[in-house]
N, C-alpha and C. Protein backbone atom coordinates (compact mmCIF):
# COMPACT_ATOMS: atom_id res chain seq x y z
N UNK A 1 -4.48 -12.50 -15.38
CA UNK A 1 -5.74 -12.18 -14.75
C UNK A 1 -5.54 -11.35 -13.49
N UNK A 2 -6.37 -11.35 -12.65
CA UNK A 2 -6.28 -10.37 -11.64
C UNK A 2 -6.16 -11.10 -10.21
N UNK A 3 -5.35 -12.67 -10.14
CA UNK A 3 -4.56 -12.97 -9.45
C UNK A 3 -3.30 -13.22 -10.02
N UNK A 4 -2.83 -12.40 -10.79
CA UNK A 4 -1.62 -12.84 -11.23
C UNK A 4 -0.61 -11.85 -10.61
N UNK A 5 0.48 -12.34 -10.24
CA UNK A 5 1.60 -11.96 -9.26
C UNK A 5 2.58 -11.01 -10.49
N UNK A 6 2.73 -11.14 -11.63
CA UNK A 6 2.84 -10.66 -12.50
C UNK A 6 3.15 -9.28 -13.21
N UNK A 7 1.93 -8.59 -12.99
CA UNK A 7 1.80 -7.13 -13.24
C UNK A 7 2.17 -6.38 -12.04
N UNK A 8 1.73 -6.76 -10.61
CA UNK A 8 1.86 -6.29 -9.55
C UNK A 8 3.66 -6.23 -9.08
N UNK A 9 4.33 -7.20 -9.36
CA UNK A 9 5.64 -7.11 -9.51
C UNK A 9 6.39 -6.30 -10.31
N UNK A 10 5.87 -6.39 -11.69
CA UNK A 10 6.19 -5.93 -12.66
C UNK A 10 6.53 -4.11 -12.32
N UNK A 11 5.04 -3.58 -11.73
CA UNK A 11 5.18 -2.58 -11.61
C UNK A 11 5.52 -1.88 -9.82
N UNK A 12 6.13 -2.97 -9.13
CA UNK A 12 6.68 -2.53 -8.22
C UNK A 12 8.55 -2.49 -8.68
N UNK A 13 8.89 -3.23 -9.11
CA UNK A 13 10.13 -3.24 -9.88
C UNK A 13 10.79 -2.16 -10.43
N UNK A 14 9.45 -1.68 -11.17
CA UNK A 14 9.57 -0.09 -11.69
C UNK A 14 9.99 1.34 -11.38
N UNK A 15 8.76 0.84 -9.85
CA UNK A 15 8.77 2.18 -8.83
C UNK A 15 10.21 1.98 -8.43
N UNK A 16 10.46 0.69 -7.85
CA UNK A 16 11.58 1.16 -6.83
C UNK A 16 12.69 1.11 -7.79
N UNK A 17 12.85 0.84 -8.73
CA UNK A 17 14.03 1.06 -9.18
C UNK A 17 14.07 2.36 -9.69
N UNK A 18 12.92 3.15 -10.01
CA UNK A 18 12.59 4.46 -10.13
C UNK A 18 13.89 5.50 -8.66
N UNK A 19 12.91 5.21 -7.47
CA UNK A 19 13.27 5.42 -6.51
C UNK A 19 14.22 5.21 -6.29
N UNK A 20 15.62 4.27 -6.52
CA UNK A 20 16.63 4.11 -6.33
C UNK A 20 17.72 4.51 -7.39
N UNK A 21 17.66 4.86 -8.30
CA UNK A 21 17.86 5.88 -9.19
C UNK A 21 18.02 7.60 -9.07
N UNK A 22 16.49 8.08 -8.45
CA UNK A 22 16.42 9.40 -7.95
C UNK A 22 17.60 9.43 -6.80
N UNK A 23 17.89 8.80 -5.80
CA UNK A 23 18.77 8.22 -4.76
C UNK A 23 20.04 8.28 -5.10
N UNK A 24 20.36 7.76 -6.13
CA UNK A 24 21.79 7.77 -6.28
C UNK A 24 22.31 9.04 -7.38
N UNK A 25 21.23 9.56 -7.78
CA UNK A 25 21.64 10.53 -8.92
C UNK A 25 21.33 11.92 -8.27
N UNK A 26 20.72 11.91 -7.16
CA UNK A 26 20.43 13.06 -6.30
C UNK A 26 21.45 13.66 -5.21
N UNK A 27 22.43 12.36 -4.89
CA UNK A 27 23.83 12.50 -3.70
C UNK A 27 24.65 13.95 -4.58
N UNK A 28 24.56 13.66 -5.72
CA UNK A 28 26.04 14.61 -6.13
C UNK A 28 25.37 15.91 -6.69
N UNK A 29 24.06 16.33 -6.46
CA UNK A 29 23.33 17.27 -6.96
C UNK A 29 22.92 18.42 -6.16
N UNK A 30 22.12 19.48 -6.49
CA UNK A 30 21.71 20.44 -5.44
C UNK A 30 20.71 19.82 -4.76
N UNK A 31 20.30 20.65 -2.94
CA UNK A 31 18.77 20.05 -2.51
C UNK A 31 17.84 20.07 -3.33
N UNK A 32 16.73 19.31 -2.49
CA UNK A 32 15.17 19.24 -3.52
C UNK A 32 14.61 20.73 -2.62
N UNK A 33 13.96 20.89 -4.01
CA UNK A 33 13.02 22.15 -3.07
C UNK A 33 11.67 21.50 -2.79
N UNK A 34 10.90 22.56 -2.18
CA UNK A 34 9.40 21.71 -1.13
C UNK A 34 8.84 20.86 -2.22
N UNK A 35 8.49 21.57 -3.39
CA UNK A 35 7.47 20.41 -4.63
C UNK A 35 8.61 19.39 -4.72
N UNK A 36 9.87 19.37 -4.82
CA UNK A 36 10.34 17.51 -5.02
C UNK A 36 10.46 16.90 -3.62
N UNK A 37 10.50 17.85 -2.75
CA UNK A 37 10.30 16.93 -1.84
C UNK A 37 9.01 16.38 -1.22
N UNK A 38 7.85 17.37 -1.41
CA UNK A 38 6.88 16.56 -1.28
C UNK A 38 6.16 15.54 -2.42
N UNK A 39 6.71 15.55 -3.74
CA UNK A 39 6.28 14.35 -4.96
C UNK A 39 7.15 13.13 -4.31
N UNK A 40 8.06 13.11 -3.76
CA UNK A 40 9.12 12.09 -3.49
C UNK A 40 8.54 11.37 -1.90
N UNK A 41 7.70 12.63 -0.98
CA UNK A 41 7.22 12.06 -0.19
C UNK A 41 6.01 10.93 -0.68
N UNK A 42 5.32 11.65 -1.66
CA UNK A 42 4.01 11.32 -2.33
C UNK A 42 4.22 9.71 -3.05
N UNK A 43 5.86 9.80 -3.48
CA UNK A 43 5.68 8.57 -4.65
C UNK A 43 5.92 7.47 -3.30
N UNK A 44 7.00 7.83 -1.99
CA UNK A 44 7.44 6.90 -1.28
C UNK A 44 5.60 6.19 -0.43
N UNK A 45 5.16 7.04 -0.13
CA UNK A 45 3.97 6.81 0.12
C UNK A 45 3.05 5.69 -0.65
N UNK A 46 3.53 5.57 -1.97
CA UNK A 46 2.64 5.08 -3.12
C UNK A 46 2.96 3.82 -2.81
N UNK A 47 4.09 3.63 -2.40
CA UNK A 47 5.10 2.02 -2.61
C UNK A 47 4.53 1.28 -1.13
N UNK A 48 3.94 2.13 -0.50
CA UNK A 48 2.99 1.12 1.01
C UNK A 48 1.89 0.66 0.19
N UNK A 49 1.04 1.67 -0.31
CA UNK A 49 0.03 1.64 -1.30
C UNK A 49 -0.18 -0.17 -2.19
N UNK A 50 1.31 -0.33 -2.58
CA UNK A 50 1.26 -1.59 -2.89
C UNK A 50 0.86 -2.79 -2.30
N UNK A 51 1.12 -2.69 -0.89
CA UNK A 51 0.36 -3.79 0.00
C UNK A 51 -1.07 -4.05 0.14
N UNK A 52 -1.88 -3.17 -0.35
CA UNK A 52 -3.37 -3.04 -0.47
C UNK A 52 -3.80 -3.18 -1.81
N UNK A 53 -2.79 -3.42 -2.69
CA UNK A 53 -3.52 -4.04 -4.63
C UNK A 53 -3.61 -5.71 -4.04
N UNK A 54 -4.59 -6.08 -5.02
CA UNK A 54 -4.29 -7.46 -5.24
C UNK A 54 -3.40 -7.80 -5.99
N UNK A 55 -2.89 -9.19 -5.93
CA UNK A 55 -3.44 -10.52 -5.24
C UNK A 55 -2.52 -10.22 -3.96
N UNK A 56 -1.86 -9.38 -3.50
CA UNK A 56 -1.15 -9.26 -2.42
C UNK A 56 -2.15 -9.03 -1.67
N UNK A 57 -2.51 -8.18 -1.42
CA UNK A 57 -3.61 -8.11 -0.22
C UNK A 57 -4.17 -9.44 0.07
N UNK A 58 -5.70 -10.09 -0.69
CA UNK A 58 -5.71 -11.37 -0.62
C UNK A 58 -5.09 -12.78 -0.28
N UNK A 59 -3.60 -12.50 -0.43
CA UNK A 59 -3.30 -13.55 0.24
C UNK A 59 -1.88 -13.42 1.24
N UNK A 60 -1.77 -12.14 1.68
CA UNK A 60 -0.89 -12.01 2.79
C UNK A 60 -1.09 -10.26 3.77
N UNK A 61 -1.24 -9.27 2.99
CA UNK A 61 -1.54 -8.11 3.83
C UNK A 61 -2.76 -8.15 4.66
N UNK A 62 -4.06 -8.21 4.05
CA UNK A 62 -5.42 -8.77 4.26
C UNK A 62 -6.06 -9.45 5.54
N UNK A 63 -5.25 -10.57 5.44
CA UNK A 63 -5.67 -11.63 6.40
C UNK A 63 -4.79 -11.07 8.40
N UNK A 64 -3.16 -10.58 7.78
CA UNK A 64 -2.55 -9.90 8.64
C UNK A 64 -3.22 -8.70 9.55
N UNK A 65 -3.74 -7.79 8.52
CA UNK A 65 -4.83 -6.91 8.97
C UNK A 65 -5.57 -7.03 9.69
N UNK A 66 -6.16 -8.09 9.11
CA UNK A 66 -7.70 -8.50 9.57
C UNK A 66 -7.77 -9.31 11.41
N UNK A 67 -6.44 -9.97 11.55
CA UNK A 67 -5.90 -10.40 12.55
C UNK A 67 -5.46 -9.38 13.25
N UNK A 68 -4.75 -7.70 13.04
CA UNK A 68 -4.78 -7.04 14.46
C UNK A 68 -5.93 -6.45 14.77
N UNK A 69 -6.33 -6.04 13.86
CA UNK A 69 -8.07 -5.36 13.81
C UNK A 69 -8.82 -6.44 15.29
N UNK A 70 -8.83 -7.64 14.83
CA UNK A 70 -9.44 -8.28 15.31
C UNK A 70 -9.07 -8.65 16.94
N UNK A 71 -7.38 -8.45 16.99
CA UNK A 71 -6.89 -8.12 18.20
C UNK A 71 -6.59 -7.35 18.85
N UNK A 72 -6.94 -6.18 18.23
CA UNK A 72 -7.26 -4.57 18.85
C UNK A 72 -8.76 -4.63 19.38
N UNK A 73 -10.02 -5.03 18.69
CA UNK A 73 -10.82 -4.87 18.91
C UNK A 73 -11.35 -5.86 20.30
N UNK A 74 -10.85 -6.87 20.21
CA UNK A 74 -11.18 -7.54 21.36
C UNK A 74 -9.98 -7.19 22.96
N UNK A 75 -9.07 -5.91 22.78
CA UNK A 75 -7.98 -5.78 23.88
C UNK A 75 -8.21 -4.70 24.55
N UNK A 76 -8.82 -3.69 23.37
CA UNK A 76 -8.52 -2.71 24.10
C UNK A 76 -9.92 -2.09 23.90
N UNK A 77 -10.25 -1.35 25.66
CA UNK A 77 -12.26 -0.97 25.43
C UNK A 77 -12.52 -0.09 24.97
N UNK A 78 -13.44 -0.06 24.30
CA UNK A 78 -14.51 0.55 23.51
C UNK A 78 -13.70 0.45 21.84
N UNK A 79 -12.67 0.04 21.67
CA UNK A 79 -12.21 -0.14 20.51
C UNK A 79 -12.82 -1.10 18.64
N UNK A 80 -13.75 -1.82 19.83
CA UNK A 80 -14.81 -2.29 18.85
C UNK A 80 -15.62 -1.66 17.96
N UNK A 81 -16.02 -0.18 18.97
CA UNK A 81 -16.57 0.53 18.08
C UNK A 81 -16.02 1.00 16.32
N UNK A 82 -14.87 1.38 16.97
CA UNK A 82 -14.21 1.54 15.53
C UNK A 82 -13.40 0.39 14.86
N UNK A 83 -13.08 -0.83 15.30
CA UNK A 83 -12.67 -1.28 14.21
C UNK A 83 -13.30 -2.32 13.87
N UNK A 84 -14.41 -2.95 14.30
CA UNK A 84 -15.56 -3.89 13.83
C UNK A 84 -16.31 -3.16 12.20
N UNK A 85 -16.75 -1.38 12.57
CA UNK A 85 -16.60 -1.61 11.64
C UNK A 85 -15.70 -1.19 9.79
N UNK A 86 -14.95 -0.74 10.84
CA UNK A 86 -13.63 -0.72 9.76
C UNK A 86 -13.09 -1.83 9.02
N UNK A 87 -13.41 -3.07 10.10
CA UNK A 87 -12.90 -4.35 9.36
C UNK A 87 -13.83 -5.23 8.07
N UNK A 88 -15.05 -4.79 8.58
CA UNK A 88 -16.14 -4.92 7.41
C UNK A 88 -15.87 -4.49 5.92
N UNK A 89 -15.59 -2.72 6.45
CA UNK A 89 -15.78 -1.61 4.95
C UNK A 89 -14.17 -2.42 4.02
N UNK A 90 -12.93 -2.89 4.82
CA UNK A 90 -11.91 -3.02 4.36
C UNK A 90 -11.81 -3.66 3.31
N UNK A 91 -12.66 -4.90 3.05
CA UNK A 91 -12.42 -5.93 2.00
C UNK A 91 -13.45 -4.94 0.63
N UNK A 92 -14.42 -4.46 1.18
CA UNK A 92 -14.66 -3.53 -0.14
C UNK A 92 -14.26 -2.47 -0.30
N UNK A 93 -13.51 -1.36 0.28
CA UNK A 93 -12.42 -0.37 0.38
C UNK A 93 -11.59 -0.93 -1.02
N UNK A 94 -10.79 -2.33 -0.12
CA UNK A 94 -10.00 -2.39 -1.17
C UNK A 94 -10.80 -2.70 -2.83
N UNK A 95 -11.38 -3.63 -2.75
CA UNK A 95 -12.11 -4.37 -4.29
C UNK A 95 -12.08 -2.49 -5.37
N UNK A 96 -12.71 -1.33 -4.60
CA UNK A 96 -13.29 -0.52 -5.03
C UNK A 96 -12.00 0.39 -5.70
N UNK A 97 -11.01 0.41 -4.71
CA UNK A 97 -9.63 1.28 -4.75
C UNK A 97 -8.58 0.48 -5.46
N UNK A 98 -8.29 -0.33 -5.43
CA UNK A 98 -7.66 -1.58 -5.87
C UNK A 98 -7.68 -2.34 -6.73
N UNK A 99 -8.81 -2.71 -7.43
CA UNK A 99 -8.71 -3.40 -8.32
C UNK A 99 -7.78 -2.99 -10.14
N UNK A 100 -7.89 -4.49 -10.52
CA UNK A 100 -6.69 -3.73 -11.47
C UNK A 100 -7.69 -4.26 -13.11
N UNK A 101 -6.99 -3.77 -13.97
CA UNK A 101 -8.20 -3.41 -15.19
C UNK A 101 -7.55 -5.10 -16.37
N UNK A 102 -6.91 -5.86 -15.40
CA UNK A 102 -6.14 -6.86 -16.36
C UNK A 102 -7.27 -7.69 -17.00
N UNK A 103 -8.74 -7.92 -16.42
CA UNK A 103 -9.91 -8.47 -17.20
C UNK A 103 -10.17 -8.66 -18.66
């Protein structure tokens, strides 16, 4: 289902062993030119990306978040403005961007 730890592993496993592969098979080769180096920027990018799928988010990125948001907004002035309501849009940001089709 779509708290299952499962698929989300499954396909982080993938990436990085993807990624660690390109890594070791790339040392004894020519440079990347700009397009592999910016797909390689693009995929490393993807693998933060993972902290914002569920059930990870929900029960450890999320709540972390939601706690500096909440200690930015009360430290530093006028900072409320923006992250009161950033911290709102976040939990449906993610549902909208995030969700996964395991239903």
């Amino acid at each position: 289902g779509t708290k299952s730890l499962l698929p989300w592993l499954a396909a982080l496993v993938v990436d990085t062993s993807s990624h660690a592969l390109i890594q070791r098979d790339h040392k004894s080769e020519r440079p990347y030119n700009p397009q592999e180096k910016q797909e390689l920027r693009r995929r490393y990018a993807n693998l933060i990306v993972y902290l914002l799928r569920s059930p990870v988010y929900e029960k450890t990125t999320g709540p972390r978040i939601h706690k500096i948001l909440h200690y930015l907004s009360e430290h530093l002035p006028l900072a409320h403005y923006v992250v009161q309501p950033l911290s709102k849009y976040l939990p449906a940001w993610q549902r909208v961007y995030f969700y996964t089709w395991s239903d």
